[in-house]
C-alpha atoms as a PDB file:
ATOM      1  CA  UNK A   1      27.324 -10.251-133.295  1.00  0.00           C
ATOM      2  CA  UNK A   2      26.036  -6.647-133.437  1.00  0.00           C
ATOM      3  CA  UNK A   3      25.155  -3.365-135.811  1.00  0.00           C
ATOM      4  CA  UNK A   4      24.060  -5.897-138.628  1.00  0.00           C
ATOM      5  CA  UNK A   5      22.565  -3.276-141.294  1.00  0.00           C
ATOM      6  CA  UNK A   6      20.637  -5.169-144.468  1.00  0.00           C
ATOM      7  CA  UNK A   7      21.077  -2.916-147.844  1.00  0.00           C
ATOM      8  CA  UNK A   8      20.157  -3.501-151.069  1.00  0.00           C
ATOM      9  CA  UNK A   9      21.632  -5.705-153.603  1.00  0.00           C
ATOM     10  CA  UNK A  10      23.175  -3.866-155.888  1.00  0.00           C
ATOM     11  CA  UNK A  11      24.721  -5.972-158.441  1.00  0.00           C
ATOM     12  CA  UNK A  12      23.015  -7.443-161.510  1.00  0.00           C
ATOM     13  CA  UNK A  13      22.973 -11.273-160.279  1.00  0.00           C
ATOM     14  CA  UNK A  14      23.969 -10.995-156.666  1.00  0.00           C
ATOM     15  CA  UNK A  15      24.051 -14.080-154.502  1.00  0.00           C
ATOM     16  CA  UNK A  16      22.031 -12.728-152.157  1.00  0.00           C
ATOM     17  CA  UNK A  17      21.467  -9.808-149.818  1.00  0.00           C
ATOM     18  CA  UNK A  18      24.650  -6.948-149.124  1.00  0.00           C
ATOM     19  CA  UNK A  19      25.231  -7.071-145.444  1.00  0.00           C
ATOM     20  CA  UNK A  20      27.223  -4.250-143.274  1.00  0.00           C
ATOM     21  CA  UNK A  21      28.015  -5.476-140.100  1.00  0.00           C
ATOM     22  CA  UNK A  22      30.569  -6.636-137.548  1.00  0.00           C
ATOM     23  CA  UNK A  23      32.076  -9.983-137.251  1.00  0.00           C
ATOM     24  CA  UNK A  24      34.469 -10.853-134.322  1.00  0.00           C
ATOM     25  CA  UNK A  25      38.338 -12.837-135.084  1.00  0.00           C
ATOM     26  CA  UNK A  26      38.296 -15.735-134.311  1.00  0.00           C
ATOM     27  CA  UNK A  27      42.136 -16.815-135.710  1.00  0.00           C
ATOM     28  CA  UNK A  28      44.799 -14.491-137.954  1.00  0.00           C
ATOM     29  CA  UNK A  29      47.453 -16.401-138.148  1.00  0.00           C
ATOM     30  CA  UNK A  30      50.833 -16.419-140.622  1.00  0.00           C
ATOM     31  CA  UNK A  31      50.604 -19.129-143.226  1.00  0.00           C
ATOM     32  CA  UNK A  32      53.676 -18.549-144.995  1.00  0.00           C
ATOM     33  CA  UNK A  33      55.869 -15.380-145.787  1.00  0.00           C
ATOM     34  CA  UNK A  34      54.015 -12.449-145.807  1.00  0.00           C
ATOM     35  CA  UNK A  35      50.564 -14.146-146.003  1.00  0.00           C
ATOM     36  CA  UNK A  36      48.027 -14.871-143.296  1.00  0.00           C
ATOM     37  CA  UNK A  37      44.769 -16.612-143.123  1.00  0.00           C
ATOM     38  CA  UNK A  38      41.769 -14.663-141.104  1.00  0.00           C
ATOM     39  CA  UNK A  39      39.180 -16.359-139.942  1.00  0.00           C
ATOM     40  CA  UNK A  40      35.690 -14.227-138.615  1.00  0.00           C
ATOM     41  CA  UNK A  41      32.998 -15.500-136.786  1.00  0.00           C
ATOM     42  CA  UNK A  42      30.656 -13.856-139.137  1.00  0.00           C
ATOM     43  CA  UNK A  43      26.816 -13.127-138.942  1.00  0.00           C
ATOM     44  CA  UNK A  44      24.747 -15.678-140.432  1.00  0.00           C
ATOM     45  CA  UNK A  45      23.203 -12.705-142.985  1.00  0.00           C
ATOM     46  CA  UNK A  46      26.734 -12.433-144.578  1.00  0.00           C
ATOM     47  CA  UNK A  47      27.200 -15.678-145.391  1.00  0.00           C
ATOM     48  CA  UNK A  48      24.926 -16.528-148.162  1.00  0.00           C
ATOM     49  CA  UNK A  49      28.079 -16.011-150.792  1.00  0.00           C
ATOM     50  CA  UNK A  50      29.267 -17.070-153.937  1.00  0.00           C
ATOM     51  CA  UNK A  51      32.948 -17.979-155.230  1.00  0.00           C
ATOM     52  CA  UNK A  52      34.737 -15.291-156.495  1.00  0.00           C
ATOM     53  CA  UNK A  53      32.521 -12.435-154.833  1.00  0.00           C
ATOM     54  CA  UNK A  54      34.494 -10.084-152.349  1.00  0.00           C
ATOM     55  CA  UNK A  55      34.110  -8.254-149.163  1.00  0.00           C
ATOM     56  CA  UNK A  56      34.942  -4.214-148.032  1.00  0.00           C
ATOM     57  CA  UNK A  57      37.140  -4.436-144.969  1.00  0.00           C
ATOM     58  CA  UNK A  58      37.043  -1.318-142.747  1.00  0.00           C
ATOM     59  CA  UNK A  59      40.629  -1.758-141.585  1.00  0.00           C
ATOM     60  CA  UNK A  60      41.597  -0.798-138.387  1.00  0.00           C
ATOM     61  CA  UNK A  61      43.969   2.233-136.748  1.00  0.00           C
ATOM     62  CA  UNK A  62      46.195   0.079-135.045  1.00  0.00           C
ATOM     63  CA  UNK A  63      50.436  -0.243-134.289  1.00  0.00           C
ATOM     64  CA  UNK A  64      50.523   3.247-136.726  1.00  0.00           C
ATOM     65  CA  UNK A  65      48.261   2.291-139.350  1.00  0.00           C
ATOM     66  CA  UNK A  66      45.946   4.416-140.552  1.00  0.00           C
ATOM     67  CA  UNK A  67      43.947   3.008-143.610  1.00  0.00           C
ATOM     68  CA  UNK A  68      41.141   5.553-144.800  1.00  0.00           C
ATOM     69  CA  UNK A  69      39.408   3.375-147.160  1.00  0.00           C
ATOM     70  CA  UNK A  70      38.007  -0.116-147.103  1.00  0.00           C
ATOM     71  CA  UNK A  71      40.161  -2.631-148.477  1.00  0.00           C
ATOM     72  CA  UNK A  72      38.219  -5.049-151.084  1.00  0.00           C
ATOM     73  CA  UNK A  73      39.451  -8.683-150.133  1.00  0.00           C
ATOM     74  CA  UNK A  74      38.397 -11.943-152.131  1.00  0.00           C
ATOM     75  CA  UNK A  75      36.665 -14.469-150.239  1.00  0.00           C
ATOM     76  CA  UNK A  76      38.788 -17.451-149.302  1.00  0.00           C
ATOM     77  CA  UNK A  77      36.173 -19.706-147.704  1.00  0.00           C
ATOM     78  CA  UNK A  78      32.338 -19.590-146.128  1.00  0.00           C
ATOM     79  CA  UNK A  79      30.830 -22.005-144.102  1.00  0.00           C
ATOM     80  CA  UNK A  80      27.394 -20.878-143.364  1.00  0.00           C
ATOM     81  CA  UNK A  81      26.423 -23.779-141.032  1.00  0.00           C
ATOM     82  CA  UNK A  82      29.559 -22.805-138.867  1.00  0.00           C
ATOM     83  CA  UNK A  83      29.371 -19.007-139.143  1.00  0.00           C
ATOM     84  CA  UNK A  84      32.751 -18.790-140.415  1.00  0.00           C
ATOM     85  CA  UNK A  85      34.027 -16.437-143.427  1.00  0.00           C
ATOM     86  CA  UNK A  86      38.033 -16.730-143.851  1.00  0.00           C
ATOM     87  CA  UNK A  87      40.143 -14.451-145.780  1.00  0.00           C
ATOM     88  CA  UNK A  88      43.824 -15.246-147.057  1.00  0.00           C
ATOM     89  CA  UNK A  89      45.754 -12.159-147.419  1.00  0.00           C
ATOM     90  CA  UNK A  90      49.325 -10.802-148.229  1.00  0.00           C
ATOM     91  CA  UNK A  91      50.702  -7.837-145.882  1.00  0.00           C
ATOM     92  CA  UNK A  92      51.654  -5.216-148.124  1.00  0.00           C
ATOM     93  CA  UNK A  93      50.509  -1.421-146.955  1.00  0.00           C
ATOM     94  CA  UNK A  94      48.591   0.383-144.403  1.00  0.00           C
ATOM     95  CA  UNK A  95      45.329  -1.666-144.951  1.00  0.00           C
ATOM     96  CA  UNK A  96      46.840  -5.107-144.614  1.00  0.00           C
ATOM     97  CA  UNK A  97      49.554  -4.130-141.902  1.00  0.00           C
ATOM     98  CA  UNK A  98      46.518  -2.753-139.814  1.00  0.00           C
ATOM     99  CA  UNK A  99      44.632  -6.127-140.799  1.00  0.00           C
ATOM    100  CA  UNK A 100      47.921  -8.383-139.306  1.00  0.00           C
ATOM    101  CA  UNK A 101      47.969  -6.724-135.844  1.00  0.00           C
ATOM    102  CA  UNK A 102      43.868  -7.814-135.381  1.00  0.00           C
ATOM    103  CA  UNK A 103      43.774 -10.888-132.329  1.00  0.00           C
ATOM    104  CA  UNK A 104      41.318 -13.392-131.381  1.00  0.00           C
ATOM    105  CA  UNK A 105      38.278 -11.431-129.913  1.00  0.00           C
ATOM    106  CA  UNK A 106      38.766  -8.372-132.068  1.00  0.00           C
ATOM    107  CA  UNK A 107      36.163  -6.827-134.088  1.00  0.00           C
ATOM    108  CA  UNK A 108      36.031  -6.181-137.682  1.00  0.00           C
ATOM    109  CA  UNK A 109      33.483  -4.533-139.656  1.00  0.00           C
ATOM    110  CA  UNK A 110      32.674  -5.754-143.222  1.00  0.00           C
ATOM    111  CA  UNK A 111      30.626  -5.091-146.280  1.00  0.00           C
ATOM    112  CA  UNK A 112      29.216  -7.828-148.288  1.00  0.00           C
ATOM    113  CA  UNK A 113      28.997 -10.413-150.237  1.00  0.00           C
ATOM    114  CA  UNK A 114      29.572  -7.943-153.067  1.00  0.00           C
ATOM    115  CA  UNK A 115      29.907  -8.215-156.857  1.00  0.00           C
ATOM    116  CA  UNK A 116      29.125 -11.014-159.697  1.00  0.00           C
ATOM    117  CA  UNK A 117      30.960 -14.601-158.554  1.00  0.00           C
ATOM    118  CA  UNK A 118      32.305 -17.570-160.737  1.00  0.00           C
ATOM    119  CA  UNK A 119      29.853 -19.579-163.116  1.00  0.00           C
ATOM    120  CA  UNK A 120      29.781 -23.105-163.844  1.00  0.00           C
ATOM    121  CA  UNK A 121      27.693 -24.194-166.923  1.00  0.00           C
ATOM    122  CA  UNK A 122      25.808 -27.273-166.651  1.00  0.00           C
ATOM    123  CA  UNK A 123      27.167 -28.709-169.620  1.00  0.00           C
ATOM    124  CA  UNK A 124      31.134 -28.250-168.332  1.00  0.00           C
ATOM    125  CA  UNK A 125      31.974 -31.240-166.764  1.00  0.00           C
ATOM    126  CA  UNK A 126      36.067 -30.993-166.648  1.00  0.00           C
ATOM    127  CA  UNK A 127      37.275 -27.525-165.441  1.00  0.00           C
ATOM    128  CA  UNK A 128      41.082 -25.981-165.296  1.00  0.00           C
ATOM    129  CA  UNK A 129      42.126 -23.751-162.406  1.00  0.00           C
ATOM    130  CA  UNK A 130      45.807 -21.869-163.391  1.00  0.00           C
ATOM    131  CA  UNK A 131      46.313 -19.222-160.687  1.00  0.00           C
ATOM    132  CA  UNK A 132      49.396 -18.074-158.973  1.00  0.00           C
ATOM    133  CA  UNK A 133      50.149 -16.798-155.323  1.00  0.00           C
ATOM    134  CA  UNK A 134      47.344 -14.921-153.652  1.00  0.00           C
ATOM    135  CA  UNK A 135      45.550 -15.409-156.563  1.00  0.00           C
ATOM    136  CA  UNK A 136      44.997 -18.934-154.946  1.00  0.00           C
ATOM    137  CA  UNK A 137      42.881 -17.326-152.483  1.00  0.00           C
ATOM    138  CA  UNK A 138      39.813 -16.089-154.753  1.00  0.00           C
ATOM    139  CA  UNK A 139      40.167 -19.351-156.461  1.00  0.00           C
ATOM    140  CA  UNK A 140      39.495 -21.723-153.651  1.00  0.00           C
ATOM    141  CA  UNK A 141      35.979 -21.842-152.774  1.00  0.00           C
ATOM    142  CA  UNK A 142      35.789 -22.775-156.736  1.00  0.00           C
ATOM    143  CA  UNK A 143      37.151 -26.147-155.821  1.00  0.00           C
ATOM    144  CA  UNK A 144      34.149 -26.385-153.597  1.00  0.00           C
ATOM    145  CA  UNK A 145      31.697 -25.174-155.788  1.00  0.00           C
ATOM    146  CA  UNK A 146      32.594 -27.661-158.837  1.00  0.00           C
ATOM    147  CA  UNK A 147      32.734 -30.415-156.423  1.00  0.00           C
ATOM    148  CA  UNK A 148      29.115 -29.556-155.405  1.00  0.00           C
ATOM    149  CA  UNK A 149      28.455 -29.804-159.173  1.00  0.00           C
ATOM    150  CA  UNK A 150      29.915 -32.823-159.771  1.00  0.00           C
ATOM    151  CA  UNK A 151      32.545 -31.400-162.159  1.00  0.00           C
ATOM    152  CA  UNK A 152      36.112 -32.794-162.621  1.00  0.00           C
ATOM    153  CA  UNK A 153      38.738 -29.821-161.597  1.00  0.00           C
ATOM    154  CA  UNK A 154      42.415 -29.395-162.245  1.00  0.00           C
ATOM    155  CA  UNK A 155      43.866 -26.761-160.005  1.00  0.00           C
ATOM    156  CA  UNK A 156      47.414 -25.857-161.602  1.00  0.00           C
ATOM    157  CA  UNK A 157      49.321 -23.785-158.792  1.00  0.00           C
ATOM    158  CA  UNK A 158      52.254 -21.801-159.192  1.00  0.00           C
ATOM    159  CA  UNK A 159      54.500 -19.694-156.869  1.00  0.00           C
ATOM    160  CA  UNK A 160      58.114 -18.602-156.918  1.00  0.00           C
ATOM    161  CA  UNK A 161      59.107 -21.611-154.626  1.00  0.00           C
ATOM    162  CA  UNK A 162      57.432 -24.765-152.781  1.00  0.00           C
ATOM    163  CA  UNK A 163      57.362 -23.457-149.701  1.00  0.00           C
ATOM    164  CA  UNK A 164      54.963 -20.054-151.055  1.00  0.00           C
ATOM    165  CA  UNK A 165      52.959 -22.528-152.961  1.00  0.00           C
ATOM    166  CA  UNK A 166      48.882 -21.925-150.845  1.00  0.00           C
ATOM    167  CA  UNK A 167      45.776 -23.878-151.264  1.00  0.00           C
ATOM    168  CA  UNK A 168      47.246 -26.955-152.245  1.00  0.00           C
ATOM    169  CA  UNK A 169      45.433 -29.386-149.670  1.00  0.00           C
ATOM    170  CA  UNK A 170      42.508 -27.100-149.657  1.00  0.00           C
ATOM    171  CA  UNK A 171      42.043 -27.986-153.387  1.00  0.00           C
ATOM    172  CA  UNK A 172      42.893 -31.547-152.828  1.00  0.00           C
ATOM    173  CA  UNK A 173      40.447 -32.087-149.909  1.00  0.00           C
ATOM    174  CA  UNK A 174      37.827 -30.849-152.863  1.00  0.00           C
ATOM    175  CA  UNK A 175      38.750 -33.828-154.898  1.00  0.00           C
ATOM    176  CA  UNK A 176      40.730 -31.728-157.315  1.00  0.00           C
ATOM    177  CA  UNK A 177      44.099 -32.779-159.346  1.00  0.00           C
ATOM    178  CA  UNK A 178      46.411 -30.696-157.724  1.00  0.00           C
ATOM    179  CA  UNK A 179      49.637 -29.879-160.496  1.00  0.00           C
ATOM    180  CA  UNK A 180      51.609 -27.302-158.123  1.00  0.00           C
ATOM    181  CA  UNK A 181      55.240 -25.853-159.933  1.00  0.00           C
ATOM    182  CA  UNK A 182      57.335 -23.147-159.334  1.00  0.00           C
ATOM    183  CA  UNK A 183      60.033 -20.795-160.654  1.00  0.00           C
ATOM    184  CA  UNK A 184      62.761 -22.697-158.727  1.00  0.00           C
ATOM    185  CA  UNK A 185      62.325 -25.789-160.371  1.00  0.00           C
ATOM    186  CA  UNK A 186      61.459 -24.685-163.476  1.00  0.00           C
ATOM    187  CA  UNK A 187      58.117 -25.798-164.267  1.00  0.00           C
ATOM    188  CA  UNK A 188      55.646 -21.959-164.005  1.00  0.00           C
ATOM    189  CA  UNK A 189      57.071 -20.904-167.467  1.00  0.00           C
ATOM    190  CA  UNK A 190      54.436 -19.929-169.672  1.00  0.00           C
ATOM    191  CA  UNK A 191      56.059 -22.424-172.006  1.00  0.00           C
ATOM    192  CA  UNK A 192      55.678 -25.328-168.874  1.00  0.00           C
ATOM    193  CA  UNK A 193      52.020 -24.486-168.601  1.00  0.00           C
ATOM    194  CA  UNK A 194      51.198 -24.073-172.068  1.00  0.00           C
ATOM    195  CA  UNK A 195      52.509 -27.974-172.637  1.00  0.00           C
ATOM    196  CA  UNK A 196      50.698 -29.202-169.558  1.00  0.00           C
ATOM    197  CA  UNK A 197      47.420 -27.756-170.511  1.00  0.00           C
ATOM    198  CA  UNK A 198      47.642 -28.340-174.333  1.00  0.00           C
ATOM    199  CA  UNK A 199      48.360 -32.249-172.712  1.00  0.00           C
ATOM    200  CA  UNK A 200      45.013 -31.619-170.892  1.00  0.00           C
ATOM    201  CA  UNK A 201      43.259 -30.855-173.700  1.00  0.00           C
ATOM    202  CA  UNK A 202      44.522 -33.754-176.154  1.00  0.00           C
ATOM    203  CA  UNK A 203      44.074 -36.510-173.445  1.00  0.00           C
ATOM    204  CA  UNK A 204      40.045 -35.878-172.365  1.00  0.00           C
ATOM    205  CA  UNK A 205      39.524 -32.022-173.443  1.00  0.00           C
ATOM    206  CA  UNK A 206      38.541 -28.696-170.888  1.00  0.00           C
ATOM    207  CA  UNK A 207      35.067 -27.491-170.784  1.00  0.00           C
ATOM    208  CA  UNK A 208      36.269 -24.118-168.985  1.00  0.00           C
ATOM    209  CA  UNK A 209      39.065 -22.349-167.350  1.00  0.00           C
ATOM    210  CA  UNK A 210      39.274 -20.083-164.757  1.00  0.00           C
ATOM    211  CA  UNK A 211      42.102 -17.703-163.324  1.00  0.00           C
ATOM    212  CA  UNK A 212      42.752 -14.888-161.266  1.00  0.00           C
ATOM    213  CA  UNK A 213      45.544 -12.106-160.447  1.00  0.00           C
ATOM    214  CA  UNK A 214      48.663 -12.964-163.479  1.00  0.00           C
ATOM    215  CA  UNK A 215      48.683 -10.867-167.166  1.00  0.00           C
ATOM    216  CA  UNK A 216      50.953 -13.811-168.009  1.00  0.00           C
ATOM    217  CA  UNK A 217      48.385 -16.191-167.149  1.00  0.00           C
ATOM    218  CA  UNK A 218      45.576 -14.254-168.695  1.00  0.00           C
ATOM    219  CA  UNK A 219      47.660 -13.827-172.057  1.00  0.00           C
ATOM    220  CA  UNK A 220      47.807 -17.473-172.314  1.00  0.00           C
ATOM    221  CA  UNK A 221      44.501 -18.681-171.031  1.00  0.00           C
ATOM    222  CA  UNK A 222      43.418 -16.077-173.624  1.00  0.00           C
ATOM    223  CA  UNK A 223      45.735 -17.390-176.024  1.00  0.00           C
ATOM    224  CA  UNK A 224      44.586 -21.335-176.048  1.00  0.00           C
ATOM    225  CA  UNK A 225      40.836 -20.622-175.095  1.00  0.00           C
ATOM    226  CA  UNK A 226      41.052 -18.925-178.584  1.00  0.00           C
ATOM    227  CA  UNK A 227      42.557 -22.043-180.406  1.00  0.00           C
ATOM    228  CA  UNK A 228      40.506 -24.070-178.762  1.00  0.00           C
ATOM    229  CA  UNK A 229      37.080 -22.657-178.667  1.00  0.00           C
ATOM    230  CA  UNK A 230      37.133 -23.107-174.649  1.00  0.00           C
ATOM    231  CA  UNK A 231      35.522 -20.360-172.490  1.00  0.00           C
ATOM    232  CA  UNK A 232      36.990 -19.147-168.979  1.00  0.00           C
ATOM    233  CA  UNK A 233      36.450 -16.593-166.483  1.00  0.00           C
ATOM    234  CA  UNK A 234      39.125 -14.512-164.374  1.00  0.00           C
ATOM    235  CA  UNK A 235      38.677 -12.498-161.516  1.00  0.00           C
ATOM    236  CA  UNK A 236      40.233  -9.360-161.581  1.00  0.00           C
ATOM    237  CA  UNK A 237      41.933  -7.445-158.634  1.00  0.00           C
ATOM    238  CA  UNK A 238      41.691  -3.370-158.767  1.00  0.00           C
ATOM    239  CA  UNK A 239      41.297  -0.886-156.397  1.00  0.00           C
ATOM    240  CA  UNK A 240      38.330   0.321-154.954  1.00  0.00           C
ATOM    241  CA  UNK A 241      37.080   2.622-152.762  1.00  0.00           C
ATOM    242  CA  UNK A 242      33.385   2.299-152.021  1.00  0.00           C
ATOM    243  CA  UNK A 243      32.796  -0.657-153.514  1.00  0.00           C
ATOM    244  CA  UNK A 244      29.330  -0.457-154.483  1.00  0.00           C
ATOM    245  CA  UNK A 245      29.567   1.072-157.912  1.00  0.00           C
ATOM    246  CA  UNK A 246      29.144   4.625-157.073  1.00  0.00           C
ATOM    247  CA  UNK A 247      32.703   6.337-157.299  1.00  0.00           C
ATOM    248  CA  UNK A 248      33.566   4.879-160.533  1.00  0.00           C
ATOM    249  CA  UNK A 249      37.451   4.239-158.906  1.00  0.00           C
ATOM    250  CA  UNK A 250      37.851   0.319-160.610  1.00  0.00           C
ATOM    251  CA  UNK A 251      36.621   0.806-163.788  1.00  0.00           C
ATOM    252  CA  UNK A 252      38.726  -1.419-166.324  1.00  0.00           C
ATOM    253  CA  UNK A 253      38.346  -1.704-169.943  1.00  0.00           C
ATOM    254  CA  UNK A 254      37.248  -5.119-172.081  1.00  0.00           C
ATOM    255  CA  UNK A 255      36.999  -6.083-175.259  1.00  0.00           C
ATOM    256  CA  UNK A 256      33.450  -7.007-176.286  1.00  0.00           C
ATOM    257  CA  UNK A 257      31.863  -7.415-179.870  1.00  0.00           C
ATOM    258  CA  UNK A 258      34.210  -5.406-181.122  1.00  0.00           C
ATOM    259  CA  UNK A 259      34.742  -2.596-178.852  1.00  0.00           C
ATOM    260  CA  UNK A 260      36.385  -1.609-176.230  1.00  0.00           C
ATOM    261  CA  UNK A 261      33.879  -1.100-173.209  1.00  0.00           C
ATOM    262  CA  UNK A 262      34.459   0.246-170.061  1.00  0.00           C
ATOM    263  CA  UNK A 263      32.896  -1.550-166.465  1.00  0.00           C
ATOM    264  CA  UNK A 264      33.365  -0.956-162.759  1.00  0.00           C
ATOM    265  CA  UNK A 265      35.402  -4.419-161.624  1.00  0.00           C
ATOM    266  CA  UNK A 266      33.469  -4.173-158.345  1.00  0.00           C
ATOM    267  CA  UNK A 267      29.508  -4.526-160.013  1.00  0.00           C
ATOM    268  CA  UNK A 268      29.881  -5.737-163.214  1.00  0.00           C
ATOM    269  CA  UNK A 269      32.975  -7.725-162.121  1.00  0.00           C
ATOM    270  CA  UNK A 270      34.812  -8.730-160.309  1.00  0.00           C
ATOM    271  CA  UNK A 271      34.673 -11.808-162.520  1.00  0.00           C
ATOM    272  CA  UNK A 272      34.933 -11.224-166.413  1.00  0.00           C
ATOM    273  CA  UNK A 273      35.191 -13.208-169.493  1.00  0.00           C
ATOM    274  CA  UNK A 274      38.420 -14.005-169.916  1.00  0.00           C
ATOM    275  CA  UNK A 275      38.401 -13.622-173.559  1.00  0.00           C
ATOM    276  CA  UNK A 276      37.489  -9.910-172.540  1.00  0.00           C
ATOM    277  CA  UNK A 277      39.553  -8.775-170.539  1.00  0.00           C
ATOM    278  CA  UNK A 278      42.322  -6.952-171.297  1.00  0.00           C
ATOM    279  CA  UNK A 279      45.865  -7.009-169.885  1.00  0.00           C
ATOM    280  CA  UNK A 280      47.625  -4.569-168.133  1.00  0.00           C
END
């Protein structure tokens, strides 16, 4: 590893320290469709994260792709022991496309961990996960981190058919209830979800929820947190460009004792009350 730089933390309950620095590929292969899984051999430094925090990606000018800025990517897994960080990722642009074309022995630099992660109360013992596609990604080292609490998770994932559905046996190897539908069957209508977690609720209740990347989801998260006096978080995607708080590019408006506030997704956020945040 090499040109490891240690900056300041600059968000208001950071995990611990931002780190700029290089980490080499060690695997970027396709999962499924458009979406790959990235695993770095990362410096030991950048690896004291938190779920739901992101990194800044300096893409590389490769095959015709020439990203200017970072991309901000959620974290899909850490293992600090093993020096691995591991990013799942759809191929959509300049950023991404660069990202694909990146081999075994390549180097990437990275900024990081950055922004506010996912929190789990000590008095929520049964937790519901509803996310949908890449949205998976950000959610998965959640399973790990209720597990390490000793919570009960339910991890309800949806995608427009089986075969697009992600995280699955990563949240089952957690010890999570995995409830996976899909458009083709039938089963991701709002009005399918809404009866599965109302069922939830009746049968042994839902301390919090948590959700990432769908309005849909959000609206009705929102919509049953509300009846049910249940809190939640959701981790917002936006685009950046530095990162740090400084260029004012995400900033995203919430609801919050009865105003509407602005905040920068990428140091207040990226995770938010879900009661909060507003749709889009």
């Amino acid at each position: 590893m090499q040109n490891v730089t240690t900056l300041p933390a600059r968000n208001p309950a950071p995990a611990g320290r931002v780190v700029e620095g290089t980490a080499r590929v060690k695997s970027n292969d396709i999962v499924t469709g458009d979406y790959r899984l990235m695993v770095l051999d990362a410096p030991r430094e950048m690896l004291d994260c938190r779920a739901g925090q992101f990194f800044h990606l300096l893409c590389p000018v490769l095959g015709g792709f020439e990203p200017f800025l970072r991309r901000p990517m959620s974290i899909y897994g850490f293992d600090a022991e093993a020096g691995e960080l591991r990013f799942l990722y759809k191929v959509t642009g300049e950023g991404t496309g660069a990202l694909a074309l990146l081999r075994a022995g390549d180097d990437l630099n990275l900024l990081g961990p950055l922004g506010n992660g996912f929190t789990i109360r000590e008095d929520w013992r049964n937790l519901l996960l509803v996310a949908r596609g890449v949205g998976l990604a950000t959610l998965a080292p959640l399973a790990m981190a209720a597990r390490e609490a000793g919570c009960n998770l339910t991890a309800i994932c949806s995608a427009r058919a089986k075969n697009l559905l992600m995280s699955v046996e990563e949240f089952r190897a957690t010890g999570a209830e995995v409830i996976a539908v899909t458009d083709e069957d039938g089963t991701s209508s709002v009005e399918a979800l809404r009866e599965v977690i109302e069922g939830r609720i009746a049968e042994g209740g839902i301390d919090a929820m948590y959700t990432c990347g769908s309005n849909r989801i959000l609206t009705l998260l929102q919509d049953i947190g509300a009846r049910h006096g249940i809190p939640g978080e959701i981790a917002l995607e936006q685009q950046m460009a530095c990162g740090l708080g400084m260029c004012h590019c995400c900033v995203r408006s919430f609801r919050r004792g009865g105003a509407i506030v602005h905040e920068r997704v990428c140091r207040e956020g990226p995770v938010f009350s879900i009661q909060e945040a507003m749709g889009w």
